[in-house]
N, C-alpha and C. Protein backbone atom coordinates (compact mmCIF):
# COMPACT_ATOMS: atom_id res chain seq x y z
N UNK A 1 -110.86 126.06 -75.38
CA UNK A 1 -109.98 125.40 -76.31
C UNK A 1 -109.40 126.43 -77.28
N UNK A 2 -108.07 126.42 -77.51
CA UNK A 2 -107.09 126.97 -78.26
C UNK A 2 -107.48 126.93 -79.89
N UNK A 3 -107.66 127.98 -80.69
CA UNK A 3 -108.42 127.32 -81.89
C UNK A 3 -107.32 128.62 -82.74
N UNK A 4 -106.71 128.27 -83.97
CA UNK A 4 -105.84 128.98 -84.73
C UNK A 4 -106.43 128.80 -86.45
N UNK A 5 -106.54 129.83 -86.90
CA UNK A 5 -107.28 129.62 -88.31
C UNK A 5 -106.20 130.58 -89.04
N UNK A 6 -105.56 129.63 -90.08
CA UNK A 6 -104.82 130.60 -91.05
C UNK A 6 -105.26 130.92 -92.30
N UNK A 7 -105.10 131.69 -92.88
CA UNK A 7 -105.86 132.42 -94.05
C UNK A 7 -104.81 133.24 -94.97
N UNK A 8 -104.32 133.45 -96.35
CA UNK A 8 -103.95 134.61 -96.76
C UNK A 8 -103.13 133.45 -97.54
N UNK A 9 -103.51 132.67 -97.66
CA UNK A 9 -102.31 132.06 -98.99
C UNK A 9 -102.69 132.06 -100.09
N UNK A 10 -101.73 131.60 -101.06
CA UNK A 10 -102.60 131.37 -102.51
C UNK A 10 -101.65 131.24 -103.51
N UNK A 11 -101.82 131.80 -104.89
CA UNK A 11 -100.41 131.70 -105.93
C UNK A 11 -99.79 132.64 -106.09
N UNK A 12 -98.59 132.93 -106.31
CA UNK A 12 -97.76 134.14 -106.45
C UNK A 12 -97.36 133.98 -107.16
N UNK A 13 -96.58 134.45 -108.33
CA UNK A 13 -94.92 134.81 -108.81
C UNK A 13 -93.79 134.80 -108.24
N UNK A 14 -92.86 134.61 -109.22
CA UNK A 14 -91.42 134.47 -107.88
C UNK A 14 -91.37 136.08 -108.02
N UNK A 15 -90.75 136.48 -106.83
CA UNK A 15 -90.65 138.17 -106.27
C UNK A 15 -91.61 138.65 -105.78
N UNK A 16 -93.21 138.14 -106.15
CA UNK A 16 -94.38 138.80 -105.09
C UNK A 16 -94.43 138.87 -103.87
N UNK A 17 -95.40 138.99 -103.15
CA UNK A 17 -95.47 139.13 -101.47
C UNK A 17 -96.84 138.77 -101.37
N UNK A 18 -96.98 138.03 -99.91
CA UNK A 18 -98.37 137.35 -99.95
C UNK A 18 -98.29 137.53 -98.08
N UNK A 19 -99.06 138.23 -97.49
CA UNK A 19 -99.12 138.20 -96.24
C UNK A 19 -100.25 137.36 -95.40
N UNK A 20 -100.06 136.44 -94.65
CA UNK A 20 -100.61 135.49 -93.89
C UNK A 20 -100.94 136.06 -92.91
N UNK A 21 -102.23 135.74 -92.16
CA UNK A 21 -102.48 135.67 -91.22
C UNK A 21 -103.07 134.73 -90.54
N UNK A 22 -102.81 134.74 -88.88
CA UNK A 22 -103.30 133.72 -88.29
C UNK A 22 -104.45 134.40 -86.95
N UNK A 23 -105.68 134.14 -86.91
CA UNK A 23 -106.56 134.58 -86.18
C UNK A 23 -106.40 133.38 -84.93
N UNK A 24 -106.40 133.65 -84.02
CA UNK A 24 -105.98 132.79 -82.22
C UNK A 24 -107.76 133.16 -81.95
N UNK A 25 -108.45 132.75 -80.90
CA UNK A 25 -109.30 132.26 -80.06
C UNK A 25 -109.42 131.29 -78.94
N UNK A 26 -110.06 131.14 -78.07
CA UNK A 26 -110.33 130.62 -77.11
C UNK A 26 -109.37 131.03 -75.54
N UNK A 27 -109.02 132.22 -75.79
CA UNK A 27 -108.08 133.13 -74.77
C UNK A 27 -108.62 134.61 -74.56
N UNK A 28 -108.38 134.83 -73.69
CA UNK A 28 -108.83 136.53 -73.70
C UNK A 28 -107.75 137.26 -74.17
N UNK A 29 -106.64 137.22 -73.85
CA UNK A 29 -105.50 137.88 -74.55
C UNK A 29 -104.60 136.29 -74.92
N UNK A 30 -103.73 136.86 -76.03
CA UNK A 30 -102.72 135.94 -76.36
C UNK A 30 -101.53 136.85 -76.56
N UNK A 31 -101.20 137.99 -75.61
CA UNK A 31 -100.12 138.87 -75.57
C UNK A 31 -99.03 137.94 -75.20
N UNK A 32 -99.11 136.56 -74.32
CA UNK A 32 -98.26 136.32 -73.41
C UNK A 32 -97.83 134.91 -73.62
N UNK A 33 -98.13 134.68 -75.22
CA UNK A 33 -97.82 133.15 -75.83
C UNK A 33 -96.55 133.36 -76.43
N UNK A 34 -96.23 132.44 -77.25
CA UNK A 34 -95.34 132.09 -77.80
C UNK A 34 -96.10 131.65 -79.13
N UNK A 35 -95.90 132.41 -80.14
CA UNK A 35 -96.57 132.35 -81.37
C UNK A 35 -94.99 131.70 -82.55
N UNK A 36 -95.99 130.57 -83.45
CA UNK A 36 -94.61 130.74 -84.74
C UNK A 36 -95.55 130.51 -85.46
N UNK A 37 -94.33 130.67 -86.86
CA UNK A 37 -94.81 129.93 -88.12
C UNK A 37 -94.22 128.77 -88.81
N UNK A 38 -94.69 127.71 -89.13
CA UNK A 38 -93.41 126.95 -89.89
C UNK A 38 -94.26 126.77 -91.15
N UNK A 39 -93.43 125.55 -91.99
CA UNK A 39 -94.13 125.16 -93.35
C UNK A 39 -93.64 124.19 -93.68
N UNK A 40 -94.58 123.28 -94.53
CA UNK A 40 -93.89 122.01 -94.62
C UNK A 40 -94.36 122.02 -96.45
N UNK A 41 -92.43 121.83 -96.81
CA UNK A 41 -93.24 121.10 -98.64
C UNK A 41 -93.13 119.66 -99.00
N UNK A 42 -93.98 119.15 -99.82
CA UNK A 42 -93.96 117.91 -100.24
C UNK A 42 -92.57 116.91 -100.11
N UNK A 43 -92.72 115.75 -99.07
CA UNK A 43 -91.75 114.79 -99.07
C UNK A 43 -90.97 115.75 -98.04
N UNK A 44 -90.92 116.65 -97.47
CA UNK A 44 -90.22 117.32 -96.24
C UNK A 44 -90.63 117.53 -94.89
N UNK A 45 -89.86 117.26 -94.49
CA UNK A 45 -89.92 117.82 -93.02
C UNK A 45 -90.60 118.94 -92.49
N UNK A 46 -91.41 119.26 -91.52
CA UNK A 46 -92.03 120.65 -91.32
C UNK A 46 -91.09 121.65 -90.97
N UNK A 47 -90.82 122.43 -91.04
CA UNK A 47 -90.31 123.58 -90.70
C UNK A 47 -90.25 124.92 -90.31
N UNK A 48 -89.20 125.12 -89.17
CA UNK A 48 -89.44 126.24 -88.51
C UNK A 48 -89.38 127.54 -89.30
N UNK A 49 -89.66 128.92 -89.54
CA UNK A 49 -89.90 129.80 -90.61
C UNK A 49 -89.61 131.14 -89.37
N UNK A 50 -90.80 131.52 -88.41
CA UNK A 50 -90.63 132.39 -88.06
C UNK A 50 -91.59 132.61 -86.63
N UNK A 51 -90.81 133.30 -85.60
CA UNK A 51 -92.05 132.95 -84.19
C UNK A 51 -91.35 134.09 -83.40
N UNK A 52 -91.98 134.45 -82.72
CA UNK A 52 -92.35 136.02 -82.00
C UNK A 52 -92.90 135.84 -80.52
N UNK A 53 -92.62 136.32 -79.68
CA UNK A 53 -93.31 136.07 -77.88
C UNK A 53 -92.64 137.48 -77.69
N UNK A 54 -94.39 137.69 -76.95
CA UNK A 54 -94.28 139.42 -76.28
C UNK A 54 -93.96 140.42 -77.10
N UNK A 55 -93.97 140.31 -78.36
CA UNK A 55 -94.39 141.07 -79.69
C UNK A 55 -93.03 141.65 -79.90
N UNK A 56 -92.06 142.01 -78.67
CA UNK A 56 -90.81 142.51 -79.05
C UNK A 56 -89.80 141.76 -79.65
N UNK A 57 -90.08 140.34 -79.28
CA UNK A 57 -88.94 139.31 -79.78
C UNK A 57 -89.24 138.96 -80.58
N UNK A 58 -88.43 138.75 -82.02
CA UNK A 58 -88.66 137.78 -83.11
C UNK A 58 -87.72 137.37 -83.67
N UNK A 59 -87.85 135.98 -83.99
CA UNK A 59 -86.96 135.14 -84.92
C UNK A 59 -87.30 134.61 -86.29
N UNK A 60 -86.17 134.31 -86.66
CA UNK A 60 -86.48 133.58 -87.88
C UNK A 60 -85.82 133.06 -88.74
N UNK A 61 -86.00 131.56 -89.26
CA UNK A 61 -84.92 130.69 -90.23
C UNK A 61 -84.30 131.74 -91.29
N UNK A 62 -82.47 130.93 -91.25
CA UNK A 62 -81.73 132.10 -91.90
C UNK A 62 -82.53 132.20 -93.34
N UNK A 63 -83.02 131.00 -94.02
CA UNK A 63 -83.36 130.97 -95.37
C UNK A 63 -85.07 132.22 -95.50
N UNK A 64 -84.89 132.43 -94.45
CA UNK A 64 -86.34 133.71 -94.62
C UNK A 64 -85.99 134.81 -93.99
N UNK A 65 -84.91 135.23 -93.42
CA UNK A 65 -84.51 136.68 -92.90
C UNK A 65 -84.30 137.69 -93.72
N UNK A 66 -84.66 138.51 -93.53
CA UNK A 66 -84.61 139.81 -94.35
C UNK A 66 -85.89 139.98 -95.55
N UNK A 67 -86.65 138.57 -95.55
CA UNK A 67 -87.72 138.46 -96.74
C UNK A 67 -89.00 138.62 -95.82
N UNK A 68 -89.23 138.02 -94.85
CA UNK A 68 -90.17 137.56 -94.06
C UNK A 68 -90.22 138.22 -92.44
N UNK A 69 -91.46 138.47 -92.32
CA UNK A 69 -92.14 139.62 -90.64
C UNK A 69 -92.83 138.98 -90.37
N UNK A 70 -92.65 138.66 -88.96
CA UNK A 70 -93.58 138.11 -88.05
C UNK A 70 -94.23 139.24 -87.20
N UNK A 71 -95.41 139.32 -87.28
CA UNK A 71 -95.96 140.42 -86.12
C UNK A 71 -97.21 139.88 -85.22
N UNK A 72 -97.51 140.81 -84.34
CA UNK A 72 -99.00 139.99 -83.51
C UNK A 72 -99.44 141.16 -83.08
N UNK A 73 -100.53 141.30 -83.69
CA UNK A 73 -101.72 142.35 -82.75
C UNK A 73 -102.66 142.01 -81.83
N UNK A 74 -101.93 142.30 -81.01
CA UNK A 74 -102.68 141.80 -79.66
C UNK A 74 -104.20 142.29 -79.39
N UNK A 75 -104.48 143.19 -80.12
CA UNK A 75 -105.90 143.96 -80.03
C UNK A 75 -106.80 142.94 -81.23
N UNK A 76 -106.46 142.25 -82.00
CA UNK A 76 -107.07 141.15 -82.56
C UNK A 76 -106.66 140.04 -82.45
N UNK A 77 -105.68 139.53 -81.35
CA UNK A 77 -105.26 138.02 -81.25
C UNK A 77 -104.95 137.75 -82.63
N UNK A 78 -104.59 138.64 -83.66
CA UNK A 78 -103.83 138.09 -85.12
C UNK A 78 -102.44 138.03 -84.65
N UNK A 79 -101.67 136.72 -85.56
CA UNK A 79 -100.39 136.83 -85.71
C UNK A 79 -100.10 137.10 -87.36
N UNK A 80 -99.15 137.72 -87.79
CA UNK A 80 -99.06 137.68 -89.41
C UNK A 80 -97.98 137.51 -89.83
N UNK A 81 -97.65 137.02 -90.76
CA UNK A 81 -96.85 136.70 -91.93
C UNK A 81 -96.66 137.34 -92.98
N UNK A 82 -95.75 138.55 -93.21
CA UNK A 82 -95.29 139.16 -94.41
C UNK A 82 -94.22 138.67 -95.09
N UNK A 83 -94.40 137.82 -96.23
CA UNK A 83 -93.70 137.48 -96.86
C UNK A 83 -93.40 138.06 -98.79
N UNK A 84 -91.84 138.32 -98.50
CA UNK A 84 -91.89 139.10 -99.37
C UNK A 84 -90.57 138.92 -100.54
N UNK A 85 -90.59 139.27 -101.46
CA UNK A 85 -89.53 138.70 -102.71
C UNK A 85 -89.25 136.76 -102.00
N UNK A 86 -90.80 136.53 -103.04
CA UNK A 86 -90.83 135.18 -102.49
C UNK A 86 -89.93 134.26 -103.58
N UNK A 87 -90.00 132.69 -103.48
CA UNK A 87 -89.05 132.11 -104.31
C UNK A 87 -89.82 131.21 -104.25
N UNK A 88 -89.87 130.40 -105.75
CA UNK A 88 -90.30 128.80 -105.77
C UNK A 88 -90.32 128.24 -104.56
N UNK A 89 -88.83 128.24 -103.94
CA UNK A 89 -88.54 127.07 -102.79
C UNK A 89 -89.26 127.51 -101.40
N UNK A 90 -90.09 128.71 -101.22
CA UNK A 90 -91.12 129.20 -101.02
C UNK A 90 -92.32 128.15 -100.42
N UNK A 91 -92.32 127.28 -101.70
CA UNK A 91 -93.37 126.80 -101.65
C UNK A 91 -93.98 125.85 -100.94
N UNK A 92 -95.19 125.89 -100.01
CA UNK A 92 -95.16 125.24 -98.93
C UNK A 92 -96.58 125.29 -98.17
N UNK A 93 -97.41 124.55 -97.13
CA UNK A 93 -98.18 124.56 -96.78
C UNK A 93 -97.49 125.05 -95.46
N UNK A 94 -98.03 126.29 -95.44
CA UNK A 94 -97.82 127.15 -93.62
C UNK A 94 -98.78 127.09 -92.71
N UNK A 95 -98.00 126.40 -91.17
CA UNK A 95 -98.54 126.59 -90.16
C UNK A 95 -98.82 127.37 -89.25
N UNK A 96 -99.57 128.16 -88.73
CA UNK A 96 -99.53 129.05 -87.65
C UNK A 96 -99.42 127.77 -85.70
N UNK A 97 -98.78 128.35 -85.24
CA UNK A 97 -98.01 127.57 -83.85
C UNK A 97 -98.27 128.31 -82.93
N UNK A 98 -98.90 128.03 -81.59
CA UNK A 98 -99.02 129.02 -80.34
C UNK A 98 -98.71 127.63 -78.81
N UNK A 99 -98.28 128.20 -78.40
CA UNK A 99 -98.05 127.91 -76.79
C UNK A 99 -97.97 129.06 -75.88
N UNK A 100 -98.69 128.52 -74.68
CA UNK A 100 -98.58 129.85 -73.62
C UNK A 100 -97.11 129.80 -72.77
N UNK A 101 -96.29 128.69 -73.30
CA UNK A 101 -95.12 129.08 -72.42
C UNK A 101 -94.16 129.00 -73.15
N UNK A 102 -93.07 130.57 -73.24
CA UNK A 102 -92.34 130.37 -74.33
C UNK A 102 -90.62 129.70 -73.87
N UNK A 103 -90.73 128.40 -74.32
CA UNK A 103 -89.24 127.12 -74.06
C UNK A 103 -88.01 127.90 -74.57
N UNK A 104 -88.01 128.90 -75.63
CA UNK A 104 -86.84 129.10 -75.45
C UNK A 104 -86.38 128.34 -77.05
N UNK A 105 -86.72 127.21 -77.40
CA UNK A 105 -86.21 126.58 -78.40
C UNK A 105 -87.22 126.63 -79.37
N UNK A 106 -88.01 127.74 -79.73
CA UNK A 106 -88.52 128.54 -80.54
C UNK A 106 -88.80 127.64 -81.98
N UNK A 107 -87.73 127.21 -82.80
CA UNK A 107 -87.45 126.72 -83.92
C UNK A 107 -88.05 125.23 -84.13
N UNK A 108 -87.96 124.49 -82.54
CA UNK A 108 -88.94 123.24 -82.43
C UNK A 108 -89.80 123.06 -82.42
N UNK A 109 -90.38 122.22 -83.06
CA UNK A 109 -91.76 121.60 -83.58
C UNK A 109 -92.38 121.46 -81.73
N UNK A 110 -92.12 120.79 -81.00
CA UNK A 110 -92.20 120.38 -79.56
C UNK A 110 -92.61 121.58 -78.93
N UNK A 111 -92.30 123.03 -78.90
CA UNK A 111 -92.41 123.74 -78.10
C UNK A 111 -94.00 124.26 -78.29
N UNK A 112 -94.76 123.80 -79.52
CA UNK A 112 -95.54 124.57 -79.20
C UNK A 112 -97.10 123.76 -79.42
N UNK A 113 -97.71 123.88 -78.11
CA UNK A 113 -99.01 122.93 -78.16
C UNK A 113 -100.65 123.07 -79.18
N UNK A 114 -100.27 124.34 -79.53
CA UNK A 114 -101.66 124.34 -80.74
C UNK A 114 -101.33 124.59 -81.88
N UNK A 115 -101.81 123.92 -83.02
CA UNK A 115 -101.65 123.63 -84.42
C UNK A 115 -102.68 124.54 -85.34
N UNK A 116 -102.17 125.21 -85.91
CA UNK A 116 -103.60 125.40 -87.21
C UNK A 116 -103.70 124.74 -88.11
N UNK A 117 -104.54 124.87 -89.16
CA UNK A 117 -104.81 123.68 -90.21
C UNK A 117 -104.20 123.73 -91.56
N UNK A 118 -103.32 124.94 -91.24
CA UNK A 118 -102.25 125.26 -92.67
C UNK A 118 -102.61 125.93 -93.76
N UNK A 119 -102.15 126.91 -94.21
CA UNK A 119 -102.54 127.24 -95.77
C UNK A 119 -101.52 127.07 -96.85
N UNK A 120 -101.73 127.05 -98.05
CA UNK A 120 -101.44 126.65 -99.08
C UNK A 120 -100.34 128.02 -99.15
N UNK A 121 -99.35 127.81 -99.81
CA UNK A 121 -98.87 128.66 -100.56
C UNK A 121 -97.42 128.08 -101.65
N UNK A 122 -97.90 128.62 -102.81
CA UNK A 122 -97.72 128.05 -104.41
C UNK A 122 -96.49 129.64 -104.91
N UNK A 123 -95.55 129.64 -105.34
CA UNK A 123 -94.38 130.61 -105.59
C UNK A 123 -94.21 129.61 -106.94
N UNK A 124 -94.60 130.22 -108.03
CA UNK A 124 -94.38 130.05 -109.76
C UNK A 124 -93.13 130.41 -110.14
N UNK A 125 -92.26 130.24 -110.61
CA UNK A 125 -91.01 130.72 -111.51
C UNK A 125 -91.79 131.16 -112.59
């Protein structure tokens, strides 16, 4: 069984950086998934943020480009989250997302079959 534990959130300032990570298990490698991140804030919709397959490809919502890195070390089944000159609107409980087959439609909630349990993250003005 597919098991995803995210870790690294907490409170910031607006402009800090807070890097997430997501630890994968129950695979021998997860080189060959389809990893994301989304986040969901209060009274919203979840949302797509940022997702990576085969470590060379990565995407990511226009409202986090140029702020936010998705990476995956395949030598620890980590995926991570560098997020950086953060903003209030920031603020959000983040998911880490894995499927072993990557659909292509990356940004959908649908494409990807294992869930983590979310961490907190709080961006202060």
């Amino acid at each position: 069984q597919v098991q995803l534990v995210e870790s690294g959130g907490g409170l910031v300032q607006a402009g800090g950086s807070l890097r997430l990570s997501c630890a994968a298990s129950g695979r021998r490698t997860f080189s060959s998934y389809a990893m994301g991140w989304f986040r969901q804030a209060p009274g919203k919709e979840r949302e797509f943020v940022a997702a990576t397959w085969s470590t060379s490809s990565t995407y990511y919502a226009d409202s986090v480009k140029g702020r936010f890195t998705i990476s995956l070390d395949n030598a620890k089944n980590t995926v991570y989250l560098q997020m950086n000159s953060l903003k209030p609107e920031d603020t959000a409980v983040y998911y880490c997302a894995a499927d072993p087959v990557w659909r292509g439609n990356y940004a959908s909630r649908s494409s990807y079959r294992y869930w983590g349990q979310g961490t907190q993250v709080t961006v202060s003005s």
